[in-house]
PDB file of N, CA and C in Angstrom:
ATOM      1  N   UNK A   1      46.897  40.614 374.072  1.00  0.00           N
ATOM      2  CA  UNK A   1      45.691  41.182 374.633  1.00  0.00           C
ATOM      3  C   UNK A   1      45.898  41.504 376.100  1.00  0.00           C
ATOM      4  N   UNK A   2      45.490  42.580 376.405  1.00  0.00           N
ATOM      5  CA  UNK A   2      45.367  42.913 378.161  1.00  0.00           C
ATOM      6  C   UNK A   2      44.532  41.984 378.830  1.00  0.00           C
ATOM      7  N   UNK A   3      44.823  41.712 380.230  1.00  0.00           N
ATOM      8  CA  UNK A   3      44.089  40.516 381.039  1.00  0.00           C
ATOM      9  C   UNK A   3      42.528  41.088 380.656  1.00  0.00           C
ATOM     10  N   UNK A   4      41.882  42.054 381.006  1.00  0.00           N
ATOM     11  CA  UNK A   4      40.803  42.550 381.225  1.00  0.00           C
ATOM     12  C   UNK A   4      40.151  41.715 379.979  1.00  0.00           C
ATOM     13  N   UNK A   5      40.636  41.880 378.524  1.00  0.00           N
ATOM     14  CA  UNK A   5      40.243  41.384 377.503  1.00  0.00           C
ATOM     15  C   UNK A   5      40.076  39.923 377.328  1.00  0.00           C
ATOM     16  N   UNK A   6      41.246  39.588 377.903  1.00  0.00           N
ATOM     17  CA  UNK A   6      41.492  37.874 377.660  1.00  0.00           C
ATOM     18  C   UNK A   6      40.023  37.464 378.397  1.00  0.00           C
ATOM     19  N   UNK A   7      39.461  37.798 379.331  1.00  0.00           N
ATOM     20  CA  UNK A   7      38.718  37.502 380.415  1.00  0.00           C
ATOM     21  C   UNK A   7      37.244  37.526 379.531  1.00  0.00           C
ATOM     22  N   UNK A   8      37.160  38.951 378.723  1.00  0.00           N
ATOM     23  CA  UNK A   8      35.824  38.759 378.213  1.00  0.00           C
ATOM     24  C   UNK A   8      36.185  38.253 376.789  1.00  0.00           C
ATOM     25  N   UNK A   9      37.152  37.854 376.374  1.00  0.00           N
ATOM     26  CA  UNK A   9      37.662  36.737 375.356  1.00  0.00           C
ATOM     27  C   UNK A   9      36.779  34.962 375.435  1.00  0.00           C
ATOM     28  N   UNK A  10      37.338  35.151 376.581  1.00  0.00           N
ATOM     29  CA  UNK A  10      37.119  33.362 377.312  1.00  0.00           C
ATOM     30  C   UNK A  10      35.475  33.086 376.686  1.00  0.00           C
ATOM     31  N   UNK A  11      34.403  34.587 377.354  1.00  0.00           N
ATOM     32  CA  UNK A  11      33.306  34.226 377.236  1.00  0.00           C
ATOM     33  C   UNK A  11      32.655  33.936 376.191  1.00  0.00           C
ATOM     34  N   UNK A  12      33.337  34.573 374.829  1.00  0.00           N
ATOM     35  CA  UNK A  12      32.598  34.612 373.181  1.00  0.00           C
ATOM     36  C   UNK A  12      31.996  33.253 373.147  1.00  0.00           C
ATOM     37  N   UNK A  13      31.167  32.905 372.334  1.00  0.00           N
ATOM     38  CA  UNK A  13      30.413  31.783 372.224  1.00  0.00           C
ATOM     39  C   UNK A  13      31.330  31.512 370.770  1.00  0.00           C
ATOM     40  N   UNK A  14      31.404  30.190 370.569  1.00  0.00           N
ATOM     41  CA  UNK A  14      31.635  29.870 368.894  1.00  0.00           C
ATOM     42  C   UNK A  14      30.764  29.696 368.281  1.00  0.00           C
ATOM     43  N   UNK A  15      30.085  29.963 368.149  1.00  0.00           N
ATOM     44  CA  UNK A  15      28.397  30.380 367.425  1.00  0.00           C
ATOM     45  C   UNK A  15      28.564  31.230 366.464  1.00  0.00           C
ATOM     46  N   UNK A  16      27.493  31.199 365.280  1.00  0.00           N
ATOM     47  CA  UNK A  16      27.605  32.302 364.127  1.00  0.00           C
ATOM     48  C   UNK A  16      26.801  33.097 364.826  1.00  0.00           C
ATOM     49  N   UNK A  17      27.101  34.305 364.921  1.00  0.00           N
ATOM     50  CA  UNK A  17      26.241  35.797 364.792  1.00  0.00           C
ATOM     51  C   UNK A  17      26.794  37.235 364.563  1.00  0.00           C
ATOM     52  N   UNK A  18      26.576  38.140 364.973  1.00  0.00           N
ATOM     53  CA  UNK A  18      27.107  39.305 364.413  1.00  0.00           C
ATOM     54  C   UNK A  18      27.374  40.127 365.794  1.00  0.00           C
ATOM     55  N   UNK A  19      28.862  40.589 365.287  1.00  0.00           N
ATOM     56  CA  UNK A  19      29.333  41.322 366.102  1.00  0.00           C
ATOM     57  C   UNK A  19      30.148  43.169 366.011  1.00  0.00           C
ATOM     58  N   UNK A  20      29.895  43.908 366.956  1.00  0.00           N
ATOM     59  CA  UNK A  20      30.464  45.262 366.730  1.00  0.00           C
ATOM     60  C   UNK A  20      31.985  45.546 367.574  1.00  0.00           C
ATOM     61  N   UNK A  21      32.403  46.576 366.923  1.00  0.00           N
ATOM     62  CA  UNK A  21      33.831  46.730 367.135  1.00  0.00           C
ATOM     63  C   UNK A  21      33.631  48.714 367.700  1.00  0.00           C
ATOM     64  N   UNK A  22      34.057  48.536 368.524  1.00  0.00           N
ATOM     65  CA  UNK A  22      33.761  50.146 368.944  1.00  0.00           C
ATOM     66  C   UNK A  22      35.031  50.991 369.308  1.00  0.00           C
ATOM     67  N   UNK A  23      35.403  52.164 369.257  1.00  0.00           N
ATOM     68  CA  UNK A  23      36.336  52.691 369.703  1.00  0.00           C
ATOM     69  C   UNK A  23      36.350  53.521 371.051  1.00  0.00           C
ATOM     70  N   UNK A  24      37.592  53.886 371.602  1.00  0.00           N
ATOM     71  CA  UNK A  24      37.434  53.960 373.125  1.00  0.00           C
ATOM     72  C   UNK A  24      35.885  54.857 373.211  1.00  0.00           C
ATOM     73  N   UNK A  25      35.256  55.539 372.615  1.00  0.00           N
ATOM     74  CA  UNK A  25      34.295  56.796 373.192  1.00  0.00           C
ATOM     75  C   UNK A  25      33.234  55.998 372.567  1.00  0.00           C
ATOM     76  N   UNK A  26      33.120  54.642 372.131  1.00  0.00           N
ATOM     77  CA  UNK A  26      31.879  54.096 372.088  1.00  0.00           C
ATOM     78  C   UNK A  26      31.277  54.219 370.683  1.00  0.00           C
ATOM     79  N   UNK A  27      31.904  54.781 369.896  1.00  0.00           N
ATOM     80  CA  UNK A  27      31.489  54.711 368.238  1.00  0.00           C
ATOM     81  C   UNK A  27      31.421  53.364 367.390  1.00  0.00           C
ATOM     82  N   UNK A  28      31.102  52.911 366.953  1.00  0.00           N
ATOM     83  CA  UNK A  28      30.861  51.727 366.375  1.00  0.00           C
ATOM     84  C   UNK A  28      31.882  52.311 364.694  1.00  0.00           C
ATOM     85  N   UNK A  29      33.022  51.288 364.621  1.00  0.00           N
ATOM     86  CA  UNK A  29      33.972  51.655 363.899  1.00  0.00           C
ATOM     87  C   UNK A  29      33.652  50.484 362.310  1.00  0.00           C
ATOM     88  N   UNK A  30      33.017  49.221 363.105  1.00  0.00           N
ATOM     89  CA  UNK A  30      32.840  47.973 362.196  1.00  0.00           C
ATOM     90  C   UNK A  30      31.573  46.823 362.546  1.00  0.00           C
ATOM     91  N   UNK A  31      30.762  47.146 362.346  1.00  0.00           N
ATOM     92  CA  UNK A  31      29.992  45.841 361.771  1.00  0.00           C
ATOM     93  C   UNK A  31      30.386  44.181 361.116  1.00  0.00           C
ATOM     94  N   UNK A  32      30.109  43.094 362.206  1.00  0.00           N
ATOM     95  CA  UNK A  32      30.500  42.318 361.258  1.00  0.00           C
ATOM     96  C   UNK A  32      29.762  40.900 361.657  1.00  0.00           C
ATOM     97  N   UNK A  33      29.831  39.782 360.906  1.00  0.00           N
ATOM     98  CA  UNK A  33      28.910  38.469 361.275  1.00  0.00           C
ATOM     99  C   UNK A  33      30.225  37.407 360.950  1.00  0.00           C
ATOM    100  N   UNK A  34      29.559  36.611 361.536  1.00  0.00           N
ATOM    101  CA  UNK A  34      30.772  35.098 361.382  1.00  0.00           C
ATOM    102  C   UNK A  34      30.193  33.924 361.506  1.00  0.00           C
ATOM    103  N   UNK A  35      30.347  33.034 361.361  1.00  0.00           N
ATOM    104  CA  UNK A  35      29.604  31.767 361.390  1.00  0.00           C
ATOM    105  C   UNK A  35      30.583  31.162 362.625  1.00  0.00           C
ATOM    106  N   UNK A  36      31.928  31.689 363.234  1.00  0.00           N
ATOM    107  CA  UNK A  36      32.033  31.252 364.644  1.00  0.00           C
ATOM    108  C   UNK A  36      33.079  32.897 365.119  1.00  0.00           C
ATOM    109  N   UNK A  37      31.968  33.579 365.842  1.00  0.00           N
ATOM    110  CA  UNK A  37      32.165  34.604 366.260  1.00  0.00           C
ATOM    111  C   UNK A  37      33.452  34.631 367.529  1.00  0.00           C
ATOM    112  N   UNK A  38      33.595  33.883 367.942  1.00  0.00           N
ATOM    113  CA  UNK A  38      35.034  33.580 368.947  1.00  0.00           C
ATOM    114  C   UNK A  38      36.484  33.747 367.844  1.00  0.00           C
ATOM    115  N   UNK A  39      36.816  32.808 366.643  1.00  0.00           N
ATOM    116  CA  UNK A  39      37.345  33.131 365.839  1.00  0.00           C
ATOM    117  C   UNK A  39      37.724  33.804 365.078  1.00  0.00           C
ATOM    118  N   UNK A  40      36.273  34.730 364.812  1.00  0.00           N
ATOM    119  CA  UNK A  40      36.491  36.049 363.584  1.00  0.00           C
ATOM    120  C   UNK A  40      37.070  37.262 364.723  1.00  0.00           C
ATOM    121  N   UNK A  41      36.590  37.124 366.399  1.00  0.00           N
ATOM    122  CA  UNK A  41      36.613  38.238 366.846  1.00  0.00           C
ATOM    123  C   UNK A  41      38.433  37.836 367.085  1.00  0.00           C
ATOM    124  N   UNK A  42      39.121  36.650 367.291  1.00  0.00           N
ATOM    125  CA  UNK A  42      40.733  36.661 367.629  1.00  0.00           C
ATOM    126  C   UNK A  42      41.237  36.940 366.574  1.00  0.00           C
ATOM    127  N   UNK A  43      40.774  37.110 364.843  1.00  0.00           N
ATOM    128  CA  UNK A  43      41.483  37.198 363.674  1.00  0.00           C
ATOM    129  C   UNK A  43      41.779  38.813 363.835  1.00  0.00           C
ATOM    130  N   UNK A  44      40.668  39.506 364.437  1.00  0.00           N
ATOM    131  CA  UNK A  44      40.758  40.935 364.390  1.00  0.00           C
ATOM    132  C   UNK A  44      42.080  41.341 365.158  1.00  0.00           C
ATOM    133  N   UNK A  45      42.342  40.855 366.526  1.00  0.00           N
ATOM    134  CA  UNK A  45      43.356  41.420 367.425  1.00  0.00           C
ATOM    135  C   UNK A  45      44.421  40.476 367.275  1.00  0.00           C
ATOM    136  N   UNK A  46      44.963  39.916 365.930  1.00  0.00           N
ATOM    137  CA  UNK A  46      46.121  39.070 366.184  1.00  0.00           C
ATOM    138  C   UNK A  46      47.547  39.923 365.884  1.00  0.00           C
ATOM    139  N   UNK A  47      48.072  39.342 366.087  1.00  0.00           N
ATOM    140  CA  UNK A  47      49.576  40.087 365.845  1.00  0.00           C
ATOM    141  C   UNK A  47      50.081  40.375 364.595  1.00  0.00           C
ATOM    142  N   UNK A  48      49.367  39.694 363.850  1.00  0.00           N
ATOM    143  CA  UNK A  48      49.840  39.939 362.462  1.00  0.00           C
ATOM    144  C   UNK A  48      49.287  40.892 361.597  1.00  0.00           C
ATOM    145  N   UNK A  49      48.489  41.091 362.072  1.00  0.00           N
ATOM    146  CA  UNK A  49      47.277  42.149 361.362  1.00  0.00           C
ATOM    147  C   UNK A  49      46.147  42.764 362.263  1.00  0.00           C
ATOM    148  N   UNK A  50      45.886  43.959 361.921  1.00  0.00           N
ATOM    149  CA  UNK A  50      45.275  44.707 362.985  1.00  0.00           C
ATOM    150  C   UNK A  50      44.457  45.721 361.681  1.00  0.00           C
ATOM    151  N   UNK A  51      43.451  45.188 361.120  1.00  0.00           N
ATOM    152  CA  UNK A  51      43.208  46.433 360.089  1.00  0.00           C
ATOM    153  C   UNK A  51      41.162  45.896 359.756  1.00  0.00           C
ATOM    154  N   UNK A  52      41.159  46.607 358.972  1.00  0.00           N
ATOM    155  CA  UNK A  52      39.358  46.294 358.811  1.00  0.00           C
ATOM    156  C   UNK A  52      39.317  45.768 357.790  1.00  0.00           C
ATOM    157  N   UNK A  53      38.445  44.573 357.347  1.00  0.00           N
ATOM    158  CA  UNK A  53      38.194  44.292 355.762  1.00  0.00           C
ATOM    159  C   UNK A  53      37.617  45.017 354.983  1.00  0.00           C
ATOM    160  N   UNK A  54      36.777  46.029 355.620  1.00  0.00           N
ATOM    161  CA  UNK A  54      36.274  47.122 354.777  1.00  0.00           C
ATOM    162  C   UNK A  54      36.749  48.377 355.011  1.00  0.00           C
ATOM    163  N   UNK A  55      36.094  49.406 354.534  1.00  0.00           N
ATOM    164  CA  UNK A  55      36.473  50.914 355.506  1.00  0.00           C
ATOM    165  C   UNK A  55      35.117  51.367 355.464  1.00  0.00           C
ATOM    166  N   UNK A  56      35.055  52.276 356.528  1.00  0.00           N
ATOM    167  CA  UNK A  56      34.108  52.847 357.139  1.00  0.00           C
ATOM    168  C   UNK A  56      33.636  54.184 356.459  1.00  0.00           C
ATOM    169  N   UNK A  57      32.604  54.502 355.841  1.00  0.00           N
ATOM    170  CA  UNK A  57      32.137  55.341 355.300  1.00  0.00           C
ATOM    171  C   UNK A  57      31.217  56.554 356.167  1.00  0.00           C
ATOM    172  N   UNK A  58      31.754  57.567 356.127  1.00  0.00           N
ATOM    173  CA  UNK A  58      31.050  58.662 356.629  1.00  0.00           C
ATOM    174  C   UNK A  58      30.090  59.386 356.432  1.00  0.00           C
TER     175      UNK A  58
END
């Protein structure tokens, strides 16, 4: 992750709630909820996988 990220990383709460995933121009790419939103949001940007559980319908 770039510093900028790590930084608003730190702040996620581990709390369940729902969170959005946007692309650089601000589109909302994914919808999603977690019961500890700090976790679901590091599963997204890990090294091993970088992909959506769903796909996005147009």
């Amino acid at each position: 992750m770039k510093k900028p990220l790590i930084k608003k990383f730190k702040k996620i709460p581990k709390k369940p709630g729902a969170y959005l995933l946007k692309d650089k121009t601000g589109e909302i790419l994914y919808i999603g909820k977690a019961q500890d939103i700090k976790k679901r949001i590091q599963s997204h940007f890990s090294k091993k996988k970088w992909f959506f559980h769903r796909s996005v319908r147009r």
